[in-house]
PDB file of N, CA and C in Angstrom:
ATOM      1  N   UNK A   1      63.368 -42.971 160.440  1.00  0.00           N
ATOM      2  CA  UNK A   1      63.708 -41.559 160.463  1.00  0.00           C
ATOM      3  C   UNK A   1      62.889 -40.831 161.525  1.00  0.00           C
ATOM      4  N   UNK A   2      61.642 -41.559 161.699  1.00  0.00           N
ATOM      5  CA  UNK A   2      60.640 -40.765 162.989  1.00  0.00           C
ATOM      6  C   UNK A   2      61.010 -40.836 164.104  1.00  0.00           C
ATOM      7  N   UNK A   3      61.826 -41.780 164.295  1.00  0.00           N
ATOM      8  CA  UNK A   3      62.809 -41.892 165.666  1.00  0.00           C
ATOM      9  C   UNK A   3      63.905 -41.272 165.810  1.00  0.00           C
ATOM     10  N   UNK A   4      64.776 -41.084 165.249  1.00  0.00           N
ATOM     11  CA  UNK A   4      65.380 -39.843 165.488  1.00  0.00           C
ATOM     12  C   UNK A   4      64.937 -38.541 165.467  1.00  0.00           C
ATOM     13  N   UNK A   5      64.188 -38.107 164.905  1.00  0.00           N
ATOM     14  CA  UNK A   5      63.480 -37.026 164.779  1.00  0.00           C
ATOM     15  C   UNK A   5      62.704 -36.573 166.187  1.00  0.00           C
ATOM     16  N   UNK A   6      61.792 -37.621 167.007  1.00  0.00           N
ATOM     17  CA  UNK A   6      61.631 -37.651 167.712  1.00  0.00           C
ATOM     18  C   UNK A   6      62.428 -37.928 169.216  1.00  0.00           C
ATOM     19  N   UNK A   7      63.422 -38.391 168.883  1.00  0.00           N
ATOM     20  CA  UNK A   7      64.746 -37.889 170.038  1.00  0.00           C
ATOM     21  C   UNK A   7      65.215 -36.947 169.615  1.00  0.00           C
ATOM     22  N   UNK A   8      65.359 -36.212 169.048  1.00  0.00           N
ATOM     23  CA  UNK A   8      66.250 -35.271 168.836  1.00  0.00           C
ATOM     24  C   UNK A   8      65.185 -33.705 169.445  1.00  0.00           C
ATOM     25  N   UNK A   9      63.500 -34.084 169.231  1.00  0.00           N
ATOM     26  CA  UNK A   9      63.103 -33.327 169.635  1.00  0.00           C
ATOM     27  C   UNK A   9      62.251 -33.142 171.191  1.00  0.00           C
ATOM     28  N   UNK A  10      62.857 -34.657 171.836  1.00  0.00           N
ATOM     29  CA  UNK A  10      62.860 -34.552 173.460  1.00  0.00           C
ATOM     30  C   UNK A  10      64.096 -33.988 173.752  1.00  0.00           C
ATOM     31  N   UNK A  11      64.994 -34.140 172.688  1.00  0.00           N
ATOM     32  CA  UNK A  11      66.516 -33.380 173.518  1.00  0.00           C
ATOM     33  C   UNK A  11      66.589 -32.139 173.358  1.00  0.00           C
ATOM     34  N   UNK A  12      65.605 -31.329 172.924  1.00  0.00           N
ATOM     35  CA  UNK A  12      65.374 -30.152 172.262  1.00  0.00           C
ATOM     36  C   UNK A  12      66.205 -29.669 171.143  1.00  0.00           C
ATOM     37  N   UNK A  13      66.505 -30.754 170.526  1.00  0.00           N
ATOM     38  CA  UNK A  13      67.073 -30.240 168.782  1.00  0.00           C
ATOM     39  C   UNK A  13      66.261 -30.024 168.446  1.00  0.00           C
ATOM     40  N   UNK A  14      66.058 -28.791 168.201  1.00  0.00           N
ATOM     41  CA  UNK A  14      64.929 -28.764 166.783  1.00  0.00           C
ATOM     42  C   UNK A  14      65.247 -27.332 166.029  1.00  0.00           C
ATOM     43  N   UNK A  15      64.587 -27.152 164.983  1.00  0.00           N
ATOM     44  CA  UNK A  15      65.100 -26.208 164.118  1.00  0.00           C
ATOM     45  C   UNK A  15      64.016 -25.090 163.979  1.00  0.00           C
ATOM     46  N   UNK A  16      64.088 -23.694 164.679  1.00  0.00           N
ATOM     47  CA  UNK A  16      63.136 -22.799 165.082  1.00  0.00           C
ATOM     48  C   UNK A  16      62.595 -22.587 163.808  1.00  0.00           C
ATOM     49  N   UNK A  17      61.275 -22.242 163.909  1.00  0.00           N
ATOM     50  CA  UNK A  17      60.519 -21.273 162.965  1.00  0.00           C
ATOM     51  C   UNK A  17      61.104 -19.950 162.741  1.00  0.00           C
ATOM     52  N   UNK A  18      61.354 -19.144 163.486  1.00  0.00           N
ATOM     53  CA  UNK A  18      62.035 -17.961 163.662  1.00  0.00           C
ATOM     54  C   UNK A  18      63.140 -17.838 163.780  1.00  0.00           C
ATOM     55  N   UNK A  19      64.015 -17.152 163.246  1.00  0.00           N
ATOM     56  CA  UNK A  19      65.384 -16.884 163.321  1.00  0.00           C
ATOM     57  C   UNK A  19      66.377 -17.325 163.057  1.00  0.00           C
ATOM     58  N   UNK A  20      65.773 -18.106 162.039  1.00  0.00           N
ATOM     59  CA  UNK A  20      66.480 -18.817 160.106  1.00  0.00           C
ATOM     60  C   UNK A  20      66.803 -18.147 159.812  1.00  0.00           C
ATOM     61  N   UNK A  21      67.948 -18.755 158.737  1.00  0.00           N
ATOM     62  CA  UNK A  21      69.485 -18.051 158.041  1.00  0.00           C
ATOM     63  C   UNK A  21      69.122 -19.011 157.017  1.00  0.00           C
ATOM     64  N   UNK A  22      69.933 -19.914 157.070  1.00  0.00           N
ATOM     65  CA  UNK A  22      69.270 -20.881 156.059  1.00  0.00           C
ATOM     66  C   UNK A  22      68.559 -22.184 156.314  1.00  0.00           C
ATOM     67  N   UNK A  23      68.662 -22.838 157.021  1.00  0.00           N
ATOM     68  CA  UNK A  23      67.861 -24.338 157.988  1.00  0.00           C
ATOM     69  C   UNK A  23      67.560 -24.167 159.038  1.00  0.00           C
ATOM     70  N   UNK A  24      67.809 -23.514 159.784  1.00  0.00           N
ATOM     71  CA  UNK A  24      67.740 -23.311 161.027  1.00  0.00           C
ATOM     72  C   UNK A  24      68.392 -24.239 162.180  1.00  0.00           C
ATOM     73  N   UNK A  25      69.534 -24.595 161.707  1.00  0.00           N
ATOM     74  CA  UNK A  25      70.491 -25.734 162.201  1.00  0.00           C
ATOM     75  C   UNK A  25      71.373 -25.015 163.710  1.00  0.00           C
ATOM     76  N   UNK A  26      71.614 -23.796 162.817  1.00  0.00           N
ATOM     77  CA  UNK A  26      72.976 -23.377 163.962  1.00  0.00           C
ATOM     78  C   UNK A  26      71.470 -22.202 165.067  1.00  0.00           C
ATOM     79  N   UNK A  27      70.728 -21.931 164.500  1.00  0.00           N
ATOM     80  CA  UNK A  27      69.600 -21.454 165.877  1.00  0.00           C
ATOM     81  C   UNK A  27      69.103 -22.886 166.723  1.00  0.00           C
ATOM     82  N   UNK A  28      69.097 -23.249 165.676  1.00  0.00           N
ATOM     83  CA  UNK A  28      68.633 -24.944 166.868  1.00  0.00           C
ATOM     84  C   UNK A  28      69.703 -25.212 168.121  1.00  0.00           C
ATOM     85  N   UNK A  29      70.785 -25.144 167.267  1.00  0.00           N
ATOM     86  CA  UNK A  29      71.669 -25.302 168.442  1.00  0.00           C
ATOM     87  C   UNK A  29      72.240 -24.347 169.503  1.00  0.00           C
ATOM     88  N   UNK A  30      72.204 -23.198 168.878  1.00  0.00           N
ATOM     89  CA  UNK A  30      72.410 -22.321 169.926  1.00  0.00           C
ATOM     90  C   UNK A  30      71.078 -22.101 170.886  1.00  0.00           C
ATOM     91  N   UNK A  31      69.577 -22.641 170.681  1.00  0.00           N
ATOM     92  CA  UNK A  31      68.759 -22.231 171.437  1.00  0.00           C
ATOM     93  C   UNK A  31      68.896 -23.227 172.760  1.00  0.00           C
ATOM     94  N   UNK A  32      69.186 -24.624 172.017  1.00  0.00           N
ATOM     95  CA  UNK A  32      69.189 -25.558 173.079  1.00  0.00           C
ATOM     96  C   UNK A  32      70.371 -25.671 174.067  1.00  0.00           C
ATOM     97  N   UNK A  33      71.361 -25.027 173.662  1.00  0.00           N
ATOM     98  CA  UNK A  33      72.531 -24.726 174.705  1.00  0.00           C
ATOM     99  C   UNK A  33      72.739 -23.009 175.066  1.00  0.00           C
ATOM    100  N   UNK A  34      71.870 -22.778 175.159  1.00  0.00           N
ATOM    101  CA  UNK A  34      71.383 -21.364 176.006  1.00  0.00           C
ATOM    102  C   UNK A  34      72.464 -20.623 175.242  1.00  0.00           C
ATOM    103  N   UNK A  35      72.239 -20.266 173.839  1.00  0.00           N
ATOM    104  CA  UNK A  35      73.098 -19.466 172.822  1.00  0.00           C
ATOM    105  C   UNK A  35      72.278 -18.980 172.359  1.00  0.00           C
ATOM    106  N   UNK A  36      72.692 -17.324 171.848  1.00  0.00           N
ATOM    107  CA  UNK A  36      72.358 -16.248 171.107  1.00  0.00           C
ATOM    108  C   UNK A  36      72.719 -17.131 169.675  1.00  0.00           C
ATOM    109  N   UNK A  37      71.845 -17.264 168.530  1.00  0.00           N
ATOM    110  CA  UNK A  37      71.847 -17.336 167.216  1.00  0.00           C
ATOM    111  C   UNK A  37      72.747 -16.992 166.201  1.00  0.00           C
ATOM    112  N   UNK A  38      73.576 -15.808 166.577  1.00  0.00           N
ATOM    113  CA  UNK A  38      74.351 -14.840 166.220  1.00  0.00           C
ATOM    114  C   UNK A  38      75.982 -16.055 166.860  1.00  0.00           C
ATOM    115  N   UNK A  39      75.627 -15.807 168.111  1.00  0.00           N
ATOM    116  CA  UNK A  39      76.858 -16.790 168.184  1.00  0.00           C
ATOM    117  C   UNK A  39      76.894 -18.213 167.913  1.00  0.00           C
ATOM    118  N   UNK A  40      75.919 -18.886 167.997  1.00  0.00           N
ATOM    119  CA  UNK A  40      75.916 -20.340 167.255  1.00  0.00           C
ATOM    120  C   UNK A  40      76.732 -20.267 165.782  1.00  0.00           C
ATOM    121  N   UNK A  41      76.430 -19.409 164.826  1.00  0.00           N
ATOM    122  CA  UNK A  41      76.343 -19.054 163.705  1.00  0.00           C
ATOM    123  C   UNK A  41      78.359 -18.648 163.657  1.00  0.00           C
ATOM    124  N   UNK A  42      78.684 -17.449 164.540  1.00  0.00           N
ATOM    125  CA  UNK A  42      79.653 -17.426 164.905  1.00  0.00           C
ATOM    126  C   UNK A  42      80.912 -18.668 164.844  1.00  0.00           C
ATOM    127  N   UNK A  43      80.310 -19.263 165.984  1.00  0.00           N
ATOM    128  CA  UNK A  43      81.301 -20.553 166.500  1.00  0.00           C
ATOM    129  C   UNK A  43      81.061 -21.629 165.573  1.00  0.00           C
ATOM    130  N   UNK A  44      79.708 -21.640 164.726  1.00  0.00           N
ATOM    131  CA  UNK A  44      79.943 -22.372 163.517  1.00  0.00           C
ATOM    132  C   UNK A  44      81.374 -22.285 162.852  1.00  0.00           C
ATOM    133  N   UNK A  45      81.073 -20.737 162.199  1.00  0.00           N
ATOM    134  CA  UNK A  45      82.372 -20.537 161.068  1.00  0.00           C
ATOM    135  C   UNK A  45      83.964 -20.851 161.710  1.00  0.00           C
ATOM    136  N   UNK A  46      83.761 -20.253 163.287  1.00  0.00           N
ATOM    137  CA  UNK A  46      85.242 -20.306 163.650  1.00  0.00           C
ATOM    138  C   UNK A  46      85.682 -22.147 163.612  1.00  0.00           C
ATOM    139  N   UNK A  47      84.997 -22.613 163.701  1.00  0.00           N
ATOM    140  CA  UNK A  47      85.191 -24.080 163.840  1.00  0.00           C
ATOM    141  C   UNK A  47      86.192 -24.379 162.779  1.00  0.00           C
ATOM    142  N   UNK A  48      85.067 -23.421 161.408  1.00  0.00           N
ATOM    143  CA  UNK A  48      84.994 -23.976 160.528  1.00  0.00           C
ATOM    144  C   UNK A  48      86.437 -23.222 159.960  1.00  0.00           C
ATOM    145  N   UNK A  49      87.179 -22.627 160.824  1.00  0.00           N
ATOM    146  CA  UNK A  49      88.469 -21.994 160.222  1.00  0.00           C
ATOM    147  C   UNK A  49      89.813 -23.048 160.853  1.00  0.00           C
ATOM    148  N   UNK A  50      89.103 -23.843 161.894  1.00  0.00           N
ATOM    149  CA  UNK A  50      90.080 -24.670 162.515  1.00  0.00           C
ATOM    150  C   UNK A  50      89.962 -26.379 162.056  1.00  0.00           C
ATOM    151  N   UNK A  51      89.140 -26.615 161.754  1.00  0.00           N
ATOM    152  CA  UNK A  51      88.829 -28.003 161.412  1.00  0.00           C
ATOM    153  C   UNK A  51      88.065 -27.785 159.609  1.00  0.00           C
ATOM    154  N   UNK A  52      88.852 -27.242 158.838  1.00  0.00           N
ATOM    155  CA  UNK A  52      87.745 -27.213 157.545  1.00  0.00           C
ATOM    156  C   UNK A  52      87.122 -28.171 156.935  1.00  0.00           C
ATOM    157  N   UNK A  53      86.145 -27.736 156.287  1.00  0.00           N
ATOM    158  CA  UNK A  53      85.137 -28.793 155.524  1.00  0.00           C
ATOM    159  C   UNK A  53      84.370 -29.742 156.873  1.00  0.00           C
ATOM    160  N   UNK A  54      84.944 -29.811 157.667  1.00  0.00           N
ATOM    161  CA  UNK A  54      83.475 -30.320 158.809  1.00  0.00           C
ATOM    162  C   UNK A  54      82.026 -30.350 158.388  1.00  0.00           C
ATOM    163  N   UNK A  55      82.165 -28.931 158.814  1.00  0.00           N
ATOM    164  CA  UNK A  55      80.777 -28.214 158.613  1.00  0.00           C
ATOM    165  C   UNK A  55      79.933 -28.439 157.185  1.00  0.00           C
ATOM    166  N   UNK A  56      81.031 -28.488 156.291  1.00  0.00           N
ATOM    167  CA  UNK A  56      80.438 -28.649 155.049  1.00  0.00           C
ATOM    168  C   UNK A  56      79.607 -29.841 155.147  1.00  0.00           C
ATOM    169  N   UNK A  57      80.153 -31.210 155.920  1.00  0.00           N
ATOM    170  CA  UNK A  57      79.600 -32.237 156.149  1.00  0.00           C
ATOM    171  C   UNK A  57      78.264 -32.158 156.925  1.00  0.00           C
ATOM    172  N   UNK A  58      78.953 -31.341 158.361  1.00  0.00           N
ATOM    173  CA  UNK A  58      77.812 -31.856 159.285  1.00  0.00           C
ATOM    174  C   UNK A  58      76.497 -31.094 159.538  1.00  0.00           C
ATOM    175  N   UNK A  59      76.502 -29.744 158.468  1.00  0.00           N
ATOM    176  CA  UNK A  59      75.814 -29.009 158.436  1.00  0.00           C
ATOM    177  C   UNK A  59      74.438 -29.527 157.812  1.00  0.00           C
ATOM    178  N   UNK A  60      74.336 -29.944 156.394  1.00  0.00           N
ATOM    179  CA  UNK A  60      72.770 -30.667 155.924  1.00  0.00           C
ATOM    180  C   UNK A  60      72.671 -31.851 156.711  1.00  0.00           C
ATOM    181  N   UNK A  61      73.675 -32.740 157.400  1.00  0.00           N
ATOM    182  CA  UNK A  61      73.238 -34.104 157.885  1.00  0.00           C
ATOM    183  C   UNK A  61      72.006 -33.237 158.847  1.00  0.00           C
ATOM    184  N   UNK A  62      72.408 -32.524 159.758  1.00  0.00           N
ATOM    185  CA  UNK A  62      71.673 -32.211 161.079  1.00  0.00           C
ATOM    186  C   UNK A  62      70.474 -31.056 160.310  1.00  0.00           C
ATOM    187  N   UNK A  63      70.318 -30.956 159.177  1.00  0.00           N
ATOM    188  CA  UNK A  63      69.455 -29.940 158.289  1.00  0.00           C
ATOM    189  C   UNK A  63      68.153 -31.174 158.294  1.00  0.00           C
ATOM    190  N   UNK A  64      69.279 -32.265 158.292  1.00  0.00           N
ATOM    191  CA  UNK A  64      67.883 -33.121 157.660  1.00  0.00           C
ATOM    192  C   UNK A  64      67.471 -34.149 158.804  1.00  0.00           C
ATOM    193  N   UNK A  65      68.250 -34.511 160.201  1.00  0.00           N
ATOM    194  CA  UNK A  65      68.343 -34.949 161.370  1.00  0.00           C
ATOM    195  C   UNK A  65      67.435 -34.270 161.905  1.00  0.00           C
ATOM    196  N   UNK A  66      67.491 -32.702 162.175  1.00  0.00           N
ATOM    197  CA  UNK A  66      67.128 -31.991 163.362  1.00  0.00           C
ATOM    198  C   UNK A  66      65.378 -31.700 162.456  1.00  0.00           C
ATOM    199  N   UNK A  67      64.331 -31.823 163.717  1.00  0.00           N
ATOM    200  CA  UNK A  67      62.984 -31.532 162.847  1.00  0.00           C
ATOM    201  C   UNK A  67      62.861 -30.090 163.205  1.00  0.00           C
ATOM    202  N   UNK A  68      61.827 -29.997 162.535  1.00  0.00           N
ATOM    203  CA  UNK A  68      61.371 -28.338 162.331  1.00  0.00           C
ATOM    204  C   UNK A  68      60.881 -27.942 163.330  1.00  0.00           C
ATOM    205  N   UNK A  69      60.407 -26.812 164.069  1.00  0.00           N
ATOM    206  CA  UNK A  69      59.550 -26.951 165.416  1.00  0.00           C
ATOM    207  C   UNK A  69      58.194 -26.892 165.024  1.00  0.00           C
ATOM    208  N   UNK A  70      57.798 -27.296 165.664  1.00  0.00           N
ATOM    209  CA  UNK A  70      56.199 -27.263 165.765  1.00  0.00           C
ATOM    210  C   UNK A  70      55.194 -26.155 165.842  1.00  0.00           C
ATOM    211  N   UNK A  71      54.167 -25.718 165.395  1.00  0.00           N
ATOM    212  CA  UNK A  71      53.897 -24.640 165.852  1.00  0.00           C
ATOM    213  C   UNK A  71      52.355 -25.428 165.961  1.00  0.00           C
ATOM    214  N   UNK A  72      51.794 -24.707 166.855  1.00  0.00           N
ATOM    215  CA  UNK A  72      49.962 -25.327 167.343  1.00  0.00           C
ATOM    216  C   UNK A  72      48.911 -24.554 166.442  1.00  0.00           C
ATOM    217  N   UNK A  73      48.382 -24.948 165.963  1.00  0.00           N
ATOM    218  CA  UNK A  73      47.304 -24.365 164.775  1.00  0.00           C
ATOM    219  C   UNK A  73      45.753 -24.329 165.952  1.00  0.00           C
ATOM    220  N   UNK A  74      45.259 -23.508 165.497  1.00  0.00           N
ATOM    221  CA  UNK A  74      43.583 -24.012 166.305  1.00  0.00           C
ATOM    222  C   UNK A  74      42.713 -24.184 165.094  1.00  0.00           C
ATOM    223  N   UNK A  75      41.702 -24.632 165.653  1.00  0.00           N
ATOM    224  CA  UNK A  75      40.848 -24.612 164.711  1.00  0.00           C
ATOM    225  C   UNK A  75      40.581 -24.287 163.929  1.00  0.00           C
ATOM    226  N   UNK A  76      40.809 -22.590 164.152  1.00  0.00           N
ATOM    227  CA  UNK A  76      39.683 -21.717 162.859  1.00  0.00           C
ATOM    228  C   UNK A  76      41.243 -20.920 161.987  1.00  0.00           C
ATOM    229  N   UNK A  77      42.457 -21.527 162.556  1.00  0.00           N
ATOM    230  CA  UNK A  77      43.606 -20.971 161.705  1.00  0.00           C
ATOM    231  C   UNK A  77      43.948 -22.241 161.255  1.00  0.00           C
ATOM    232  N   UNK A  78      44.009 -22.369 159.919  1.00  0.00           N
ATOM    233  CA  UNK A  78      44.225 -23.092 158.918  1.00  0.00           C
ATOM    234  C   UNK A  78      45.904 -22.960 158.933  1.00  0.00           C
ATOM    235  N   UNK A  79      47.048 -24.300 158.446  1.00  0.00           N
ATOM    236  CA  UNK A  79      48.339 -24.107 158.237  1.00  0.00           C
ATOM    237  C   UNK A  79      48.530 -23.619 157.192  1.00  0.00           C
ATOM    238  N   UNK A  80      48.989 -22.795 157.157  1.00  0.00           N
ATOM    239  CA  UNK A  80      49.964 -21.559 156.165  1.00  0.00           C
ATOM    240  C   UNK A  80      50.344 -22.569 154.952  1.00  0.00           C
ATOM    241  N   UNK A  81      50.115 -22.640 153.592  1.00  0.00           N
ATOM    242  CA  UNK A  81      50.505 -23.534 152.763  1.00  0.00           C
ATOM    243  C   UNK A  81      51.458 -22.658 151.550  1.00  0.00           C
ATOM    244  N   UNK A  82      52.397 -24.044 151.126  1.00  0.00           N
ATOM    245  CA  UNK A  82      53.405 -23.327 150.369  1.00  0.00           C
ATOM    246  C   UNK A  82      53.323 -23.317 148.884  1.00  0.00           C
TER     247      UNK A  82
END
């Protein structure tokens, strides 16, 4: 699973910290193909009016495919725990 994860995040899939809806699947993809969030999200649904249930599919595969982004901690900032 660390290998895909790790191609997916030289290809710049990855799933932003910021500007989650719910996974951050359709910002992932609209960031890496030079898309506004709003329209990723968009051209999601319209897809999803022409080809139905797709999305239903391919939406958690790439929830759980695409990794989270990274964010750099320093030293004296501890990671945010849940």
């Amino acid at each position: 699973m660390n290998a895909v994860h790790d191609t997916m995040a030289r290809q710049g899939l990855v799933r932003p910290r910021d500007g989650r809806m719910v996974g951050g699947v359709c910002a992932g993809l609209g960031r890496r193909f030079g898309l506004d969030p709003w329209i990723a999200r968009l051209l999601f649904v319209l897809i999803l009016f022409v080809i139905p249930g797709s999305q239903i599919l391919v939406y958690p595969i790439l929830w759980v495919l695409m990794p989270s982004e990274q964010t750099e901690f320093s030293a004296t900032t501890p990671p945010a725990t849940w």
